[in-house]
N, C-alpha and C. Protein backbone atom coordinates (compact mmCIF):
# COMPACT_ATOMS: atom_id res chain seq x y z
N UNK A 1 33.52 -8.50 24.77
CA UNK A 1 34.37 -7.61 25.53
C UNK A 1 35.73 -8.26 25.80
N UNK A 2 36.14 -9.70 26.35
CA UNK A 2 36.50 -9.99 26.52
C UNK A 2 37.67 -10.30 25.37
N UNK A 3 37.31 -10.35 24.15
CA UNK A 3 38.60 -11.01 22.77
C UNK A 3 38.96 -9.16 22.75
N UNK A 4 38.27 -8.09 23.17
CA UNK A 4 39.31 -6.69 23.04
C UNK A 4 40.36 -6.47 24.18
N UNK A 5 40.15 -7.50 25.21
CA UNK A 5 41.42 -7.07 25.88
C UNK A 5 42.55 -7.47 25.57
N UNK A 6 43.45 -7.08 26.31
CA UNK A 6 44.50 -7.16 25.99
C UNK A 6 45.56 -8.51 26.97
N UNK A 7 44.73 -8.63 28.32
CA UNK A 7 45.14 -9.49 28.80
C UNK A 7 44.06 -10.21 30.22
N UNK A 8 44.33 -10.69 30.70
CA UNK A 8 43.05 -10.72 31.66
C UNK A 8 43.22 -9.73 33.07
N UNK A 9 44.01 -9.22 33.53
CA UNK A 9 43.59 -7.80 33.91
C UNK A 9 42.94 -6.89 33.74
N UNK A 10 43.70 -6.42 32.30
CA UNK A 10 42.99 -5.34 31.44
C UNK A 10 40.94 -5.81 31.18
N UNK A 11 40.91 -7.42 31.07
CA UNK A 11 39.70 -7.46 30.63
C UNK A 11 39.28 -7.14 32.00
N UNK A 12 39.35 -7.46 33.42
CA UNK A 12 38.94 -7.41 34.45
C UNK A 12 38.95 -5.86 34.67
N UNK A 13 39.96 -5.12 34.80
CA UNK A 13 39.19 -3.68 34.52
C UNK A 13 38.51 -3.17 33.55
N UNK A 14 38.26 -3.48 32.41
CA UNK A 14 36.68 -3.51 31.69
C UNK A 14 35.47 -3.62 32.51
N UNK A 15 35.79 -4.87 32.87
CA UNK A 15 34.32 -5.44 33.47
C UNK A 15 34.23 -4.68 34.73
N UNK A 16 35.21 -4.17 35.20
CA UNK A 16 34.93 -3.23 36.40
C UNK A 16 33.98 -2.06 36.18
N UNK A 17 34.68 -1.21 34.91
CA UNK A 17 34.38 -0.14 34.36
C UNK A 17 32.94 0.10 33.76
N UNK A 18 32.97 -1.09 33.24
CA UNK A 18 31.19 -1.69 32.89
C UNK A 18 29.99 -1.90 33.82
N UNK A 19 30.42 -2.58 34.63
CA UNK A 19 29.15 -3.01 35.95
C UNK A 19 29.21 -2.35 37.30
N UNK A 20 30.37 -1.63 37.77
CA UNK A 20 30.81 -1.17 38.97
C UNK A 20 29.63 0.34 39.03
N UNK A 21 28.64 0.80 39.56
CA UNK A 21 28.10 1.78 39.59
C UNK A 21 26.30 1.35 38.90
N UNK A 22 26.55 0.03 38.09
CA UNK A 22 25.54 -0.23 37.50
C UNK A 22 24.28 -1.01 38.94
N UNK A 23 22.93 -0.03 37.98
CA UNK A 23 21.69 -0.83 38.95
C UNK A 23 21.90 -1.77 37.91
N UNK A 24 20.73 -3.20 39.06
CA UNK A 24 21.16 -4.66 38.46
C UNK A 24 19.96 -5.17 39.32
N UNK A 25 18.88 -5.91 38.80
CA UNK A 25 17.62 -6.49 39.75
C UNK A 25 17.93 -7.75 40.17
N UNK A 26 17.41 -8.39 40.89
CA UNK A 26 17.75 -9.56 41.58
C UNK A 26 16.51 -10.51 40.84
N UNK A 27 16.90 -11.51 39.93
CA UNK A 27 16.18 -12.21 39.43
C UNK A 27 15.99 -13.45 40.28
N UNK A 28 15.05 -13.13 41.30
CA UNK A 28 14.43 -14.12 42.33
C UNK A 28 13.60 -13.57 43.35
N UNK A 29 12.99 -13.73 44.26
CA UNK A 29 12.41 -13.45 45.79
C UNK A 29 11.72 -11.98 45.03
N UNK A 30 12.17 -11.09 45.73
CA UNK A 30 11.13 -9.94 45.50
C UNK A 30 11.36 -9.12 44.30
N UNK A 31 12.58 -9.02 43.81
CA UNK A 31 12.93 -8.79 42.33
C UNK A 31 13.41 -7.29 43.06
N UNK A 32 14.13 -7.24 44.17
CA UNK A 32 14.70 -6.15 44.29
C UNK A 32 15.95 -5.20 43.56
N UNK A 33 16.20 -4.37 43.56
CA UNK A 33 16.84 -3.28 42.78
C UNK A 33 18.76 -2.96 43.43
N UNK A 34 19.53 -3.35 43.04
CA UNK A 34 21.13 -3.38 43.66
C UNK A 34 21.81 -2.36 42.71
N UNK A 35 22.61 -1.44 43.57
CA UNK A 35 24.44 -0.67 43.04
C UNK A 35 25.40 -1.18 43.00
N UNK A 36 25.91 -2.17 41.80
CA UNK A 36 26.83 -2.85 41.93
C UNK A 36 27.91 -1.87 42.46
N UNK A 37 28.87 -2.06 43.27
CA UNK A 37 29.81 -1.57 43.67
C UNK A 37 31.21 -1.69 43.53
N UNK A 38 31.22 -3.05 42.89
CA UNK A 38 32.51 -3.76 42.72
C UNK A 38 31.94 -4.96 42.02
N UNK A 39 33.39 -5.51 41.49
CA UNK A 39 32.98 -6.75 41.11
C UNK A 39 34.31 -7.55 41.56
N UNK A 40 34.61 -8.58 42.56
CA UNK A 40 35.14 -9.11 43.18
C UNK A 40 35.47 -10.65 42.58
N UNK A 41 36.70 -10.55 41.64
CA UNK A 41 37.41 -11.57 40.75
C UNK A 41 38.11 -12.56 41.45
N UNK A 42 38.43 -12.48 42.17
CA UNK A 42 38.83 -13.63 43.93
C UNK A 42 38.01 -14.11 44.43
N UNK A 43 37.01 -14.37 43.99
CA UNK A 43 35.77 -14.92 44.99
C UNK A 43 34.89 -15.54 44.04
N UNK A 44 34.42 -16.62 44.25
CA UNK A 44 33.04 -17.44 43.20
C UNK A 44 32.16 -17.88 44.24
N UNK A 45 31.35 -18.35 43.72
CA UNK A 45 30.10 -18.71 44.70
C UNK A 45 30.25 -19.65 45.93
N UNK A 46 31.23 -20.22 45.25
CA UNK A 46 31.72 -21.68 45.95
C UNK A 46 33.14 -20.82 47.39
N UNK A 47 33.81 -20.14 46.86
CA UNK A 47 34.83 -19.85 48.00
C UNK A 47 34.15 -18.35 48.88
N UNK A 48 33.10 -17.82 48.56
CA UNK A 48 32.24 -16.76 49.15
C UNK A 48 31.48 -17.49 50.39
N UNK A 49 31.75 -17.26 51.44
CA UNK A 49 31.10 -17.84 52.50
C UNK A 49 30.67 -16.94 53.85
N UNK A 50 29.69 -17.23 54.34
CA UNK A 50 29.36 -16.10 55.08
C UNK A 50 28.56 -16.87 56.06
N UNK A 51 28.12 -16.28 57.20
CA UNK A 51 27.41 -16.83 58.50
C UNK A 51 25.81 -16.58 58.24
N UNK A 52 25.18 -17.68 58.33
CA UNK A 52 24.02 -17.46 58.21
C UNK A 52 22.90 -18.73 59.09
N UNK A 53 22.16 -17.58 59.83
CA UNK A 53 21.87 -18.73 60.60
C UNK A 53 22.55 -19.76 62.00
N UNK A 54 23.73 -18.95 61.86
CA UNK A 54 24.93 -20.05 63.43
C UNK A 54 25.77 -21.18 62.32
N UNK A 55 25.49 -20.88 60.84
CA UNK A 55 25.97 -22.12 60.17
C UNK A 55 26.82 -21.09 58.99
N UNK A 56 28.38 -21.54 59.06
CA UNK A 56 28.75 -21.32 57.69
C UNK A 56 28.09 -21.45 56.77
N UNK A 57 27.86 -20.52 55.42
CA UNK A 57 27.25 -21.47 54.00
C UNK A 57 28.06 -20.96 53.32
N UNK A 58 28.24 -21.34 51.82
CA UNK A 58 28.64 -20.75 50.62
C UNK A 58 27.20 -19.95 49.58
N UNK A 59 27.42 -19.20 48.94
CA UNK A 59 26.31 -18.39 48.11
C UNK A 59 26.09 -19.76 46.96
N UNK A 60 26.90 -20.26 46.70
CA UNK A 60 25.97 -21.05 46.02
C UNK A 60 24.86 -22.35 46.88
N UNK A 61 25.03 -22.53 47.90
CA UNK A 61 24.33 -23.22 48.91
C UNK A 61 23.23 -21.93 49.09
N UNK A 62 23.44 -21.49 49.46
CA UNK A 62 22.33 -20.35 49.95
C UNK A 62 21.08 -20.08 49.00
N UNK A 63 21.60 -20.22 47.69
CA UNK A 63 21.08 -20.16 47.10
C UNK A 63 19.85 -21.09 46.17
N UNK A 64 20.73 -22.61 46.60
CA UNK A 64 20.52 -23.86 46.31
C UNK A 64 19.33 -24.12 47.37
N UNK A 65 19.19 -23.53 48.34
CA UNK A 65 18.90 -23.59 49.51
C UNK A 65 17.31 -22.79 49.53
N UNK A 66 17.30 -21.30 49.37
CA UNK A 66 16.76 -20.87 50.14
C UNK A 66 15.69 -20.25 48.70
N UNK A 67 15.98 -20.21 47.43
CA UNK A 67 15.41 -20.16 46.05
C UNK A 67 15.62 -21.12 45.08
N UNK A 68 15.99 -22.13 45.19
CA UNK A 68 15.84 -23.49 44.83
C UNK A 68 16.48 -23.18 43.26
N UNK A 69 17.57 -22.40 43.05
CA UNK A 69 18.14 -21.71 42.22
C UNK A 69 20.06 -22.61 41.98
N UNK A 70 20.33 -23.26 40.85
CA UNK A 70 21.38 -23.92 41.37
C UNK A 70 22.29 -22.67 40.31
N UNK A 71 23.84 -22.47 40.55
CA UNK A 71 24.69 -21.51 40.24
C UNK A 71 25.33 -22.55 38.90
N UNK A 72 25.11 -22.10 37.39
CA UNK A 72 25.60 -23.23 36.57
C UNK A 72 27.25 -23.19 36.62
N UNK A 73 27.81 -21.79 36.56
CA UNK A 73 29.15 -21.44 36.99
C UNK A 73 29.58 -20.71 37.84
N UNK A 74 30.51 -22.02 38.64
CA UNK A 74 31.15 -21.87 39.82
C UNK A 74 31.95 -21.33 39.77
N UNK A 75 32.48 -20.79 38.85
CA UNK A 75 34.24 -19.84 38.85
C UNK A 75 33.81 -18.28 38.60
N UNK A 76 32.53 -17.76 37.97
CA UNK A 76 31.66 -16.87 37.74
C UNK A 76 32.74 -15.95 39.12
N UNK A 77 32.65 -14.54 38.82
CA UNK A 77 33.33 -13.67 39.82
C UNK A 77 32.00 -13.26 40.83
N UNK A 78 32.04 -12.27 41.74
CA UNK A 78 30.75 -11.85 42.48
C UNK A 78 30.87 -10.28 42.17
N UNK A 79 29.16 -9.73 42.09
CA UNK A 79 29.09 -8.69 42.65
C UNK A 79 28.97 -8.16 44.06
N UNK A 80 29.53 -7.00 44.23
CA UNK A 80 29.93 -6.75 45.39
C UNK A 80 28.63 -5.36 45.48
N UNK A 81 27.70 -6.24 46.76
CA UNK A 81 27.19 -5.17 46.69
C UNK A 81 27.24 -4.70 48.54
N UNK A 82 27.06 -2.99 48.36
CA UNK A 82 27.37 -2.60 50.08
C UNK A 82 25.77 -2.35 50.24
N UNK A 83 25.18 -2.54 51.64
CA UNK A 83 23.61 -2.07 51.79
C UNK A 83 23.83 -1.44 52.98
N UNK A 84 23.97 -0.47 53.75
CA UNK A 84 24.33 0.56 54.76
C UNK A 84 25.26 0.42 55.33
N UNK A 85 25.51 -0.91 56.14
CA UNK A 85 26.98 -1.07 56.76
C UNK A 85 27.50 -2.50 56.31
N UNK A 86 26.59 -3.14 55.12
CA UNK A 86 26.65 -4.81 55.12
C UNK A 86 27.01 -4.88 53.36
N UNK A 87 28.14 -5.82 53.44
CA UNK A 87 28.26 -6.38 52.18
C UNK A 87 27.73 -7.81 52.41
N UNK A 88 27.43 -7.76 50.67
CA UNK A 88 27.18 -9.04 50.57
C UNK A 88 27.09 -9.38 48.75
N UNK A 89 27.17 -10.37 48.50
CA UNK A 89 28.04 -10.96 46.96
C UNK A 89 27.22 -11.42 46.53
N UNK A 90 26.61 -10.80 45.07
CA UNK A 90 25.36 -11.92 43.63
C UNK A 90 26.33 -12.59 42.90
N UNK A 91 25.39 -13.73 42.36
CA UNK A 91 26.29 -14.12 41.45
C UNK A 91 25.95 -12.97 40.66
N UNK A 92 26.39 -12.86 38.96
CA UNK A 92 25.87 -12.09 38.13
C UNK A 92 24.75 -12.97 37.32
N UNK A 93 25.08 -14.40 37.18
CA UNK A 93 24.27 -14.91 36.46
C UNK A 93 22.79 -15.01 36.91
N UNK A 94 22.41 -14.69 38.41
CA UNK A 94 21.05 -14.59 38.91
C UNK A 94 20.65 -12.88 38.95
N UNK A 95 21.45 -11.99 38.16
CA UNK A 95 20.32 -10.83 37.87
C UNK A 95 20.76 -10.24 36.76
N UNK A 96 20.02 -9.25 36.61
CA UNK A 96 19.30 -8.66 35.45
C UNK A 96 19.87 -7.12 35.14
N UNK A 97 20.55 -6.84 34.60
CA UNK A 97 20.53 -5.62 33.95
C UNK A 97 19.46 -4.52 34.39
N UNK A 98 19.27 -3.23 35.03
CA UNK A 98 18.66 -2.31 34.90
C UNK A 98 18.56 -1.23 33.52
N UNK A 99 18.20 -0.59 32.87
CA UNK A 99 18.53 0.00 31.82
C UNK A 99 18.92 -0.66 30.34
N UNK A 100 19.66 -0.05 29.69
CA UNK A 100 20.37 -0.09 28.63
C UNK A 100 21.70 0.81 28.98
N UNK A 101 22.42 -0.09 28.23
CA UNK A 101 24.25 0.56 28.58
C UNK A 101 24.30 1.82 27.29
N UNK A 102 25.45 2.46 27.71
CA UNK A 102 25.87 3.56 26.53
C UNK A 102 25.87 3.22 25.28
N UNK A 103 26.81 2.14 25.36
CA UNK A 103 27.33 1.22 24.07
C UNK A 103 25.74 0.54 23.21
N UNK A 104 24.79 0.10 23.98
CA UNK A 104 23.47 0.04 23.17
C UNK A 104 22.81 1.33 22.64
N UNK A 105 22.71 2.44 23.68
CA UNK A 105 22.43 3.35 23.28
C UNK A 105 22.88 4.19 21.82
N UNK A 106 24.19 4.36 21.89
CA UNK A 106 25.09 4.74 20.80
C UNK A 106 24.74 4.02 19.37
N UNK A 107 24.40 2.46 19.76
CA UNK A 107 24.40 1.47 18.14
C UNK A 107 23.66 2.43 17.20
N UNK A 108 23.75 1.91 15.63
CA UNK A 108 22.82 2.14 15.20
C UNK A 108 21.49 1.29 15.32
N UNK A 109 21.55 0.00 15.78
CA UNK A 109 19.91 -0.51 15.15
C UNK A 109 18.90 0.40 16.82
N UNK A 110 19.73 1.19 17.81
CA UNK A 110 19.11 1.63 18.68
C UNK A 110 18.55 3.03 17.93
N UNK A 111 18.75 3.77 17.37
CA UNK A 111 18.80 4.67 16.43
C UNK A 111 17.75 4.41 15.49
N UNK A 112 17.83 3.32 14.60
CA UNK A 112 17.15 2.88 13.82
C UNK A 112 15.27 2.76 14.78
N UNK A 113 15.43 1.87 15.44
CA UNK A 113 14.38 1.56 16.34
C UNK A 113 13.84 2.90 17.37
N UNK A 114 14.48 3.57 17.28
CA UNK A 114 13.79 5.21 17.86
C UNK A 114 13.25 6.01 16.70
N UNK A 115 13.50 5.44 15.58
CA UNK A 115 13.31 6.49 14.34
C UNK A 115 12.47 6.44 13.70
């Protein structure tokens, strides 16, 4: 996706256009089910920090922490996900795709393999 843009904006609204609306499972703890909502290019695991506990952490601490899960890239952007009145930020590299995208759908070897 990334060698069709045109610049790194343009690729960043791709990747908006791609994951923003997408379900996405949480590959850890209960393997729960997320609406990505955004994907938040200002923020990595490391400068994402939030109150937890009476203690600042960062998501990659939290994570290091509380699923014994270490973040291999730290510059990685976040998903932005909202849960009734609460945001809060995945990496992408700790979940999972729900579905199949259009663009798989459309291929031929998807075609081929239905046929």
């Amino acid at each position: 996706m990334q060698r069709n843009a045109k610049n790194q904006h343009h690729w960043e609204q791709m990747v908006k256009l791609e994951y923003s609306g997408q379900s996405i499972i949480a590959n850890w703890g209960n393997r729960r089910t997320y609406i990505v909502t955004d994907i938040e290019f200002g923020l990595n695991p490391v400068t994402m920090k939030f109150d937890f506990q009476g203690k600042e952490i960062c998501v990659a601490e939290y994570f290091k922490s509380h699923y014994n899960m270490v973040v291999r890239n730290m510059k990685q952007p976040l998903f932005l996900i909202k849960n009734q009145d609460k945001n809060f930020y995945l990496p992408p590299e700790f979940c999972l795709i729900d579905g199949v995208s259009d663009e798989v759908k459309k291929g031929r070897g998807m075609r081929d393999a239905l046929a």
